[in-house]
N, C-alpha and C. Protein backbone atom coordinates (compact mmCIF):
# COMPACT_ATOMS: atom_id res chain seq x y z
N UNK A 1 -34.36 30.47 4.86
CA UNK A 1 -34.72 31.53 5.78
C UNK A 1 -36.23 31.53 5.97
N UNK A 2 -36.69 30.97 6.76
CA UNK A 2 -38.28 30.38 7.08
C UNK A 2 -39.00 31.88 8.12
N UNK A 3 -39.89 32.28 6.71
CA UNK A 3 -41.09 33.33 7.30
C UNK A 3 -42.02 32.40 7.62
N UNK A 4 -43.03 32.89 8.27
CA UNK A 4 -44.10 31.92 8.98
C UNK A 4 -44.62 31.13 8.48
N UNK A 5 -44.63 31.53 6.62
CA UNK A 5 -45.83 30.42 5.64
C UNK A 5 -44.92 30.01 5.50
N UNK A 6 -43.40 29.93 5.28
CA UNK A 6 -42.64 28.46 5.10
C UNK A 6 -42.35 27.82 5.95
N UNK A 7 -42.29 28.12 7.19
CA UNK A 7 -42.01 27.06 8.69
C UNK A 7 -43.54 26.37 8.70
N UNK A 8 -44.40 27.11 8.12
CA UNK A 8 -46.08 26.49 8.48
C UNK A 8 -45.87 25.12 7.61
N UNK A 9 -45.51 25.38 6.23
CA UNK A 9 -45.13 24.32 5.24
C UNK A 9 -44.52 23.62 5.07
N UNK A 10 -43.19 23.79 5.78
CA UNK A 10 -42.22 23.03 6.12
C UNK A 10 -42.60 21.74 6.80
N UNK A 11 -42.94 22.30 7.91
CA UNK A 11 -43.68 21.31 9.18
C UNK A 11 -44.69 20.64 9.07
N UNK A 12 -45.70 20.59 8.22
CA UNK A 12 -46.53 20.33 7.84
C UNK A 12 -46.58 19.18 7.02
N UNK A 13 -45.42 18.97 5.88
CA UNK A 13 -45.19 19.03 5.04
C UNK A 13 -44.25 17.59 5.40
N UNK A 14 -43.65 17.57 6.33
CA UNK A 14 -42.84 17.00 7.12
C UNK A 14 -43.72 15.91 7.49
N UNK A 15 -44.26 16.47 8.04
CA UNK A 15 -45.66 15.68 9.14
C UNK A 15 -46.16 14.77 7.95
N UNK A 16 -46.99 15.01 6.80
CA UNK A 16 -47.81 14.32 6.49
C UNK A 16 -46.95 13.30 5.31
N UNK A 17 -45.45 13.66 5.18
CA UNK A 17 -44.52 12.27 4.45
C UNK A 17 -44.54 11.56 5.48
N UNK A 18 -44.19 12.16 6.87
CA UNK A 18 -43.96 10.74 7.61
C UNK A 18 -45.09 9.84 8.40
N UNK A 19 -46.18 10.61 8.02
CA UNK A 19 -47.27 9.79 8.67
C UNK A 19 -47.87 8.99 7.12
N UNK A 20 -47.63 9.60 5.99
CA UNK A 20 -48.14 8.30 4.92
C UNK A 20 -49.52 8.65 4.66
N UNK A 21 -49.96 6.84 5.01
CA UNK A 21 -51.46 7.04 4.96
C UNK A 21 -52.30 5.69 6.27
N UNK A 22 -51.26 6.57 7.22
CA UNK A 22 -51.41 5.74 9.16
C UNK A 22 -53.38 6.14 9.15
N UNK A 23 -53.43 7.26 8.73
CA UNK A 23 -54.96 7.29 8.89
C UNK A 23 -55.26 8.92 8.16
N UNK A 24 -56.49 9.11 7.71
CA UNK A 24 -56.98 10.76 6.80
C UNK A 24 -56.52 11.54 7.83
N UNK A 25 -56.22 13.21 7.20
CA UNK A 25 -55.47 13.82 7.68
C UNK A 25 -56.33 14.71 7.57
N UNK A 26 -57.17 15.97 8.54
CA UNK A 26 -57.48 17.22 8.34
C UNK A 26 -57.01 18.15 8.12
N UNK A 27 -57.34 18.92 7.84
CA UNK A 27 -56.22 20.45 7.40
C UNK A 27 -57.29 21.64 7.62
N UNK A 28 -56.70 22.45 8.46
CA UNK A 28 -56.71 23.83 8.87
C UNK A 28 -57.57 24.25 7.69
N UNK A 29 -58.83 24.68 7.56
CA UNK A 29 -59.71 25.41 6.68
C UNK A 29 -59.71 24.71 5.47
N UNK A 30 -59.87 23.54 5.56
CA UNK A 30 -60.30 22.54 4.53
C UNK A 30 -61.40 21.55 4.97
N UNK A 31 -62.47 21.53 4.23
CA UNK A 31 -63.69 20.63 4.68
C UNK A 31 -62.75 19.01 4.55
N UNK A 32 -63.67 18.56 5.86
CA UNK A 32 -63.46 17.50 6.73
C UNK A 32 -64.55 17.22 6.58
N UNK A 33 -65.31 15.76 6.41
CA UNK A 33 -66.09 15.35 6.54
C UNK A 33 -66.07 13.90 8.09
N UNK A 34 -66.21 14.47 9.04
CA UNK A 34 -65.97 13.03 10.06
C UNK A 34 -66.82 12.25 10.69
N UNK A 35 -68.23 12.68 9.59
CA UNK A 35 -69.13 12.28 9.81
C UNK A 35 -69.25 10.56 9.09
N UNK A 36 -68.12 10.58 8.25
CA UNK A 36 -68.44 9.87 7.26
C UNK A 36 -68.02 7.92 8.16
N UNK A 37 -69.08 7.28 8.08
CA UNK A 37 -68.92 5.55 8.86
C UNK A 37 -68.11 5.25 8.73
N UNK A 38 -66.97 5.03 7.17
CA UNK A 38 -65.61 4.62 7.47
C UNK A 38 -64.28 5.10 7.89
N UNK A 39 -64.54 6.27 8.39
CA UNK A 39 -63.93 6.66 9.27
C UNK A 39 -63.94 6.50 10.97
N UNK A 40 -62.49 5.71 10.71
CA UNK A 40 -63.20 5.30 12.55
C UNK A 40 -61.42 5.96 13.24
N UNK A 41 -60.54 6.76 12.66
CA UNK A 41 -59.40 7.06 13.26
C UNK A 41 -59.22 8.04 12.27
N UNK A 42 -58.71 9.25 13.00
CA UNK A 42 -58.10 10.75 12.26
C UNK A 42 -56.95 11.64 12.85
N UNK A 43 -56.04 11.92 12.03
CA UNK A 43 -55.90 13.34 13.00
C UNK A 43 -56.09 14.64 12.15
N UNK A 44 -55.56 15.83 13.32
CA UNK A 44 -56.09 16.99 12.37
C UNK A 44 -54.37 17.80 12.54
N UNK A 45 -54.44 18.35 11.64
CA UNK A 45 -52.84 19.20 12.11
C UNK A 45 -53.53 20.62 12.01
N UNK A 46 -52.81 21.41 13.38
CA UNK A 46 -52.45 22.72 13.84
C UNK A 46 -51.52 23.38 13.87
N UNK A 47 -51.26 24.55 12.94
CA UNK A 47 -50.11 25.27 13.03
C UNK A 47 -50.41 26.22 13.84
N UNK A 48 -49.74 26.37 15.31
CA UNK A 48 -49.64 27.59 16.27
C UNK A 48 -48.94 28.36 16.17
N UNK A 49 -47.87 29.31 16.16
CA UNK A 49 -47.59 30.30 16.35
C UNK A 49 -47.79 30.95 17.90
N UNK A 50 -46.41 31.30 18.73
CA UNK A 50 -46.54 32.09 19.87
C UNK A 50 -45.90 33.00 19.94
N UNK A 51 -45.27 33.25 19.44
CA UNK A 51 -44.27 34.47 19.42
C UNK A 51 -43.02 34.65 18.37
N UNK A 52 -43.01 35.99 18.18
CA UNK A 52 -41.62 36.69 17.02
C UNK A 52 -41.03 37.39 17.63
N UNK A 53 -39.54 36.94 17.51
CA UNK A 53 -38.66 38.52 18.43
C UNK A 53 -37.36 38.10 17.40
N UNK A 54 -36.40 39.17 17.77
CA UNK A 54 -35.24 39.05 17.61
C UNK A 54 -34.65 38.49 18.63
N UNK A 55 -33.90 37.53 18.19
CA UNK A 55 -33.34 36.73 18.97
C UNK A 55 -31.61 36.84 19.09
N UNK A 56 -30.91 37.57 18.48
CA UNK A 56 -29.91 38.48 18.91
C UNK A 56 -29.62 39.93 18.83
N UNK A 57 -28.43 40.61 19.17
CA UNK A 57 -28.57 41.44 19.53
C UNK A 57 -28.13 42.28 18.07
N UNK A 58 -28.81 43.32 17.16
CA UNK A 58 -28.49 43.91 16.11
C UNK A 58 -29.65 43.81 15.48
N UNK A 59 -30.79 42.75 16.00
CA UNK A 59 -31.82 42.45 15.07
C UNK A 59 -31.02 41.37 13.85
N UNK A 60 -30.66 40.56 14.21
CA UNK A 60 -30.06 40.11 12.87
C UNK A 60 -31.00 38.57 12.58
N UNK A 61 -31.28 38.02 13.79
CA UNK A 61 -31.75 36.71 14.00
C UNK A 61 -33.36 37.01 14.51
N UNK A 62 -34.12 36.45 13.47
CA UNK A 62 -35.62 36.24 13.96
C UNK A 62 -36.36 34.83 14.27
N UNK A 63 -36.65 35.16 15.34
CA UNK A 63 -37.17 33.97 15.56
C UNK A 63 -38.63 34.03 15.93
N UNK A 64 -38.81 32.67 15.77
CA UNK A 64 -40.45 32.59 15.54
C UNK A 64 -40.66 30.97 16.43
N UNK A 65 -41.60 31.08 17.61
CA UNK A 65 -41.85 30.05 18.59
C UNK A 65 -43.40 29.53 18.16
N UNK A 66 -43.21 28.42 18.49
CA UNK A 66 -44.72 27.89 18.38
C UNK A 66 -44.82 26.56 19.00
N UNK A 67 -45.61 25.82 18.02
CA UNK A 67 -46.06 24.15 18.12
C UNK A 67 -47.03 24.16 16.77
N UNK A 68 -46.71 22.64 16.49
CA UNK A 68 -47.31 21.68 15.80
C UNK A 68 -48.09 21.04 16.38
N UNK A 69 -49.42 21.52 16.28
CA UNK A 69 -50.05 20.57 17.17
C UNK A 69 -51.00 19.63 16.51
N UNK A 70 -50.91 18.07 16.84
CA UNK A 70 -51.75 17.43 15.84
C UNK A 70 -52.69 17.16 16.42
N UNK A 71 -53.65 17.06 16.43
CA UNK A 71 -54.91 16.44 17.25
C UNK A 71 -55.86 14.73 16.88
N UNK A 72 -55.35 13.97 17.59
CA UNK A 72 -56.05 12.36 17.26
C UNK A 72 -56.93 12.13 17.55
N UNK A 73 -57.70 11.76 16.68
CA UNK A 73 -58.96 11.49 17.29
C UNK A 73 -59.80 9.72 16.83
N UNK A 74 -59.99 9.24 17.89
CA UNK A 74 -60.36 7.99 17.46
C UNK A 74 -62.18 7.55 17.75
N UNK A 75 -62.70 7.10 17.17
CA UNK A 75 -64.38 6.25 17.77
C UNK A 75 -64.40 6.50 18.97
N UNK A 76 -65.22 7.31 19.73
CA UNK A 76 -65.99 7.20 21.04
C UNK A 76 -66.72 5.59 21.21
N UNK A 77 -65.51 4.94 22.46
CA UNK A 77 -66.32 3.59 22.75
C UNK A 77 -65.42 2.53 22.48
N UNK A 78 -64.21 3.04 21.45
CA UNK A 78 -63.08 2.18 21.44
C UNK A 78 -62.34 2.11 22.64
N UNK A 79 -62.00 2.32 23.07
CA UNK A 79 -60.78 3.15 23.96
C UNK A 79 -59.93 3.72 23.81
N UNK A 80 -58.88 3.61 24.61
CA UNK A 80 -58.06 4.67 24.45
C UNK A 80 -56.60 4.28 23.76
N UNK A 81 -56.58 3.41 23.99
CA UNK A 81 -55.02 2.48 23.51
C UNK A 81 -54.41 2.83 22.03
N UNK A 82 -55.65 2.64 20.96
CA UNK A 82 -55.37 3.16 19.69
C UNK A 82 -55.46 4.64 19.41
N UNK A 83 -55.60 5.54 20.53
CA UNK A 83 -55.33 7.07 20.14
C UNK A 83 -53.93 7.03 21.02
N UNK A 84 -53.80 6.73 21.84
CA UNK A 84 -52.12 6.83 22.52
C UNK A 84 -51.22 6.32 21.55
N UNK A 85 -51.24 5.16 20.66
CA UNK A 85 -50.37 4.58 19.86
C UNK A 85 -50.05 5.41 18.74
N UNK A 86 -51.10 6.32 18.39
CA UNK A 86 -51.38 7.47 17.45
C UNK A 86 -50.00 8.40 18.10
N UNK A 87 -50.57 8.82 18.81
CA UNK A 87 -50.09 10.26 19.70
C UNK A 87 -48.43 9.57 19.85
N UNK A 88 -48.28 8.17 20.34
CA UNK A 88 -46.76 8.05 20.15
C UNK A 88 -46.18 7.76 18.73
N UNK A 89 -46.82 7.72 17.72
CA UNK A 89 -46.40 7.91 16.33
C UNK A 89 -45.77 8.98 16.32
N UNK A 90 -46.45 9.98 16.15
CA UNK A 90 -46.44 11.48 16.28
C UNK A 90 -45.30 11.73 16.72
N UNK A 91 -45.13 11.36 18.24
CA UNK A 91 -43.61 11.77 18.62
C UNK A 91 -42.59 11.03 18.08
N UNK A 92 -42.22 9.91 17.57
CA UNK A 92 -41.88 9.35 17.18
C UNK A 92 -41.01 10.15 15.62
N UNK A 93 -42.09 10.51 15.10
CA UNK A 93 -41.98 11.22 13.60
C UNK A 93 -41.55 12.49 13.96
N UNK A 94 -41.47 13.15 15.32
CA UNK A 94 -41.65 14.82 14.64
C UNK A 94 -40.83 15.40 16.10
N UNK A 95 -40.80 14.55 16.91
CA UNK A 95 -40.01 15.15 18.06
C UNK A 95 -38.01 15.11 17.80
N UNK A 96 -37.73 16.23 18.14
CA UNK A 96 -35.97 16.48 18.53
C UNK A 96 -35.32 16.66 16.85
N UNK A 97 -36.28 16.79 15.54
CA UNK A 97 -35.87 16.98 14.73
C UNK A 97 -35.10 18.25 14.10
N UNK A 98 -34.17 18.59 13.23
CA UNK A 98 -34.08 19.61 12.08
C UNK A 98 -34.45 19.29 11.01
N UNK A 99 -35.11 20.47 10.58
CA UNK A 99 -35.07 20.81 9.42
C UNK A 99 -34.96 22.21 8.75
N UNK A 100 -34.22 21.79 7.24
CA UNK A 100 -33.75 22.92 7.01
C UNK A 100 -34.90 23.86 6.46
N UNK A 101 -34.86 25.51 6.02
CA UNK A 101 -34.03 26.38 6.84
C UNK A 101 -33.65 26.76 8.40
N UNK A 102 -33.21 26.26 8.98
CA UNK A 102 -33.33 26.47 10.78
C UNK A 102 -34.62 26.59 11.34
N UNK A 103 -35.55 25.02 11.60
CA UNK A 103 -36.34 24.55 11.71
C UNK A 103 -36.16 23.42 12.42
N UNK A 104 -36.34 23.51 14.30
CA UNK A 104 -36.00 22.64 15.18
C UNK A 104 -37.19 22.44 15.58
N UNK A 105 -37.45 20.62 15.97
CA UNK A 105 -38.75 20.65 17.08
C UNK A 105 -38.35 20.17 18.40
N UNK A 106 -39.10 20.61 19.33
CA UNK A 106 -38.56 19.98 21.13
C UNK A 106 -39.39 18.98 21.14
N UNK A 107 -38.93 17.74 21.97
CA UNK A 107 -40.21 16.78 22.83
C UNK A 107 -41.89 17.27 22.85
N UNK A 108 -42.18 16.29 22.19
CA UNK A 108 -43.64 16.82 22.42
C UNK A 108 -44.06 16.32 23.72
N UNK A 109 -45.78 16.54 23.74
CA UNK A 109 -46.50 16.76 24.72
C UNK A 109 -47.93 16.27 24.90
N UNK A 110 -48.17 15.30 25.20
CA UNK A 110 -49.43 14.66 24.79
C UNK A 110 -50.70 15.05 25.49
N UNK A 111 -51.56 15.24 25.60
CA UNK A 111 -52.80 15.57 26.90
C UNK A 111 -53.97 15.31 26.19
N UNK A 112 -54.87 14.93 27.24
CA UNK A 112 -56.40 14.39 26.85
C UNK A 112 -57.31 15.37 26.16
N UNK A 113 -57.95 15.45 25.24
CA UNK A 113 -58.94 16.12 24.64
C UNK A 113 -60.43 15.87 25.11
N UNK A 114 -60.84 15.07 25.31
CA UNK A 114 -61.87 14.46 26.08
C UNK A 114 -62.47 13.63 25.00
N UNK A 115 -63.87 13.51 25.19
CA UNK A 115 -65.09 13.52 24.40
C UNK A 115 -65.34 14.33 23.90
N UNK A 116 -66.23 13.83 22.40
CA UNK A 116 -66.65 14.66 22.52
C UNK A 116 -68.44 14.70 21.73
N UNK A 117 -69.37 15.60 22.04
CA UNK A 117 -70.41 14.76 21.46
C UNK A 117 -70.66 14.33 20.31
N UNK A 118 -69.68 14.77 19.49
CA UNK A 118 -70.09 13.80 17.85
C UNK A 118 -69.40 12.38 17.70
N UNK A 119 -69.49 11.74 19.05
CA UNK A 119 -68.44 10.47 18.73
C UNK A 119 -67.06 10.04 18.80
N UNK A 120 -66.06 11.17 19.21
CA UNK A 120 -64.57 11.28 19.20
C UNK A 120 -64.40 11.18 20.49
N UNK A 121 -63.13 10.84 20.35
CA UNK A 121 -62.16 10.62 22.04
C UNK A 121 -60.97 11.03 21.48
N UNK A 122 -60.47 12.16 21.82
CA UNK A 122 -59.31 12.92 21.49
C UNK A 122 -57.96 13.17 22.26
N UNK A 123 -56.77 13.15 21.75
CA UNK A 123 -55.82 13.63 22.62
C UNK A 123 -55.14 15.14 21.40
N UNK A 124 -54.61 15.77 22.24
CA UNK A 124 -53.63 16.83 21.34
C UNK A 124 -52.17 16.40 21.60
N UNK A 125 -51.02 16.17 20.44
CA UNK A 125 -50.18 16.10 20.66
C UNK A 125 -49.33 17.50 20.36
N UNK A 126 -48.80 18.02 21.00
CA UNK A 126 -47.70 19.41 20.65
C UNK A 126 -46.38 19.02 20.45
N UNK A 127 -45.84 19.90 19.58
CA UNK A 127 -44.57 19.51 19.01
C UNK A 127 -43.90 20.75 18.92
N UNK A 128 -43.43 21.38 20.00
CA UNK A 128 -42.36 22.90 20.18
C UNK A 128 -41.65 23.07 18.74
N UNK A 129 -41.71 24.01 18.32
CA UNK A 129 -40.89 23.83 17.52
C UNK A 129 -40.21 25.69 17.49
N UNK A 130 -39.02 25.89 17.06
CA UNK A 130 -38.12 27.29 16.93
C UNK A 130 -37.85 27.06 15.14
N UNK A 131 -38.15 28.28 14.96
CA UNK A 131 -37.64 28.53 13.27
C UNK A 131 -37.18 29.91 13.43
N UNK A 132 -35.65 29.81 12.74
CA UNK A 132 -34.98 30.65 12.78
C UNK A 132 -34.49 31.61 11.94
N UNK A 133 -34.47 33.05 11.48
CA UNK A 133 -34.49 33.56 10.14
C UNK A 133 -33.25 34.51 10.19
N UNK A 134 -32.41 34.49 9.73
CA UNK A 134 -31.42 35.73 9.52
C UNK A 134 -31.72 36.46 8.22
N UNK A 135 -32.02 37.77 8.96
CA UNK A 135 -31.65 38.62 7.79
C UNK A 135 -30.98 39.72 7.97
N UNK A 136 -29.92 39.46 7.25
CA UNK A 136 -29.05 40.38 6.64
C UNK A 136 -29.10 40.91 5.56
């Protein structure tokens, strides 16, 4: 029965068995250093949150909408080929899945991040995801 810090963990959690060690991983309010030369490929994971309702009628079913959003980021000057191959990892690993407690993700969603001036060329990948809670 997934409250927000266990769908956050779940997913998360998910994410970084199936990505391994494809490339360092940032985390939400944890120092990152990406300054550092041997780093030349990253991503960062985002837990969003968009909305809580009851999702039937009695209040019995809560649901909780969001995205996983990972963000890739590769060397400003490489191109772009090795952050798309990234970004289709990603879907690859984390799109049309369950997991349990009632923890679905939709098709993700890829889009350009730009530049940016410390050296990065970024895309965000989103990953819909519904977590579902009954309480009775």
């Amino acid at each position: 029965m997934p409250l927000m810090n266990e769908t956050r963990s779940v997913l998360e959690q998910e994410f970084i068995t199936a990505w391994g060690v494809t490339t360092p991983i940032a985390y939400d309010n944890v120092n990152f250093d990406d300054n550092n030369s041997s780093i030349t490929e990253y991503v960062e994971i985002r837990f969003v949150p968009y909305d809580t309702y009851n999702a039937t009628m009695g209040d019995i079913l809560t649901r909780i909408e969001g995205a996983l959003i990972i963000a890739v980021f590769t060397r400003y000057g490489t191109g772009t080929g090795r952050a798309y191959e990234l970004a289709d990892l990603v879907d690859t690993n984390m799109t049309n899945k369950c997991y349990p407690p009632g923890i679905t993700t939709r098709v993700s969603d890829t889009r350009r991040n730009g530049d940016t001036s410390e050296g990065w060329f970024g895309l965000l990948t989103s990953i819909p995801f519904v977590s579902d809670e009954c309480r009775i």
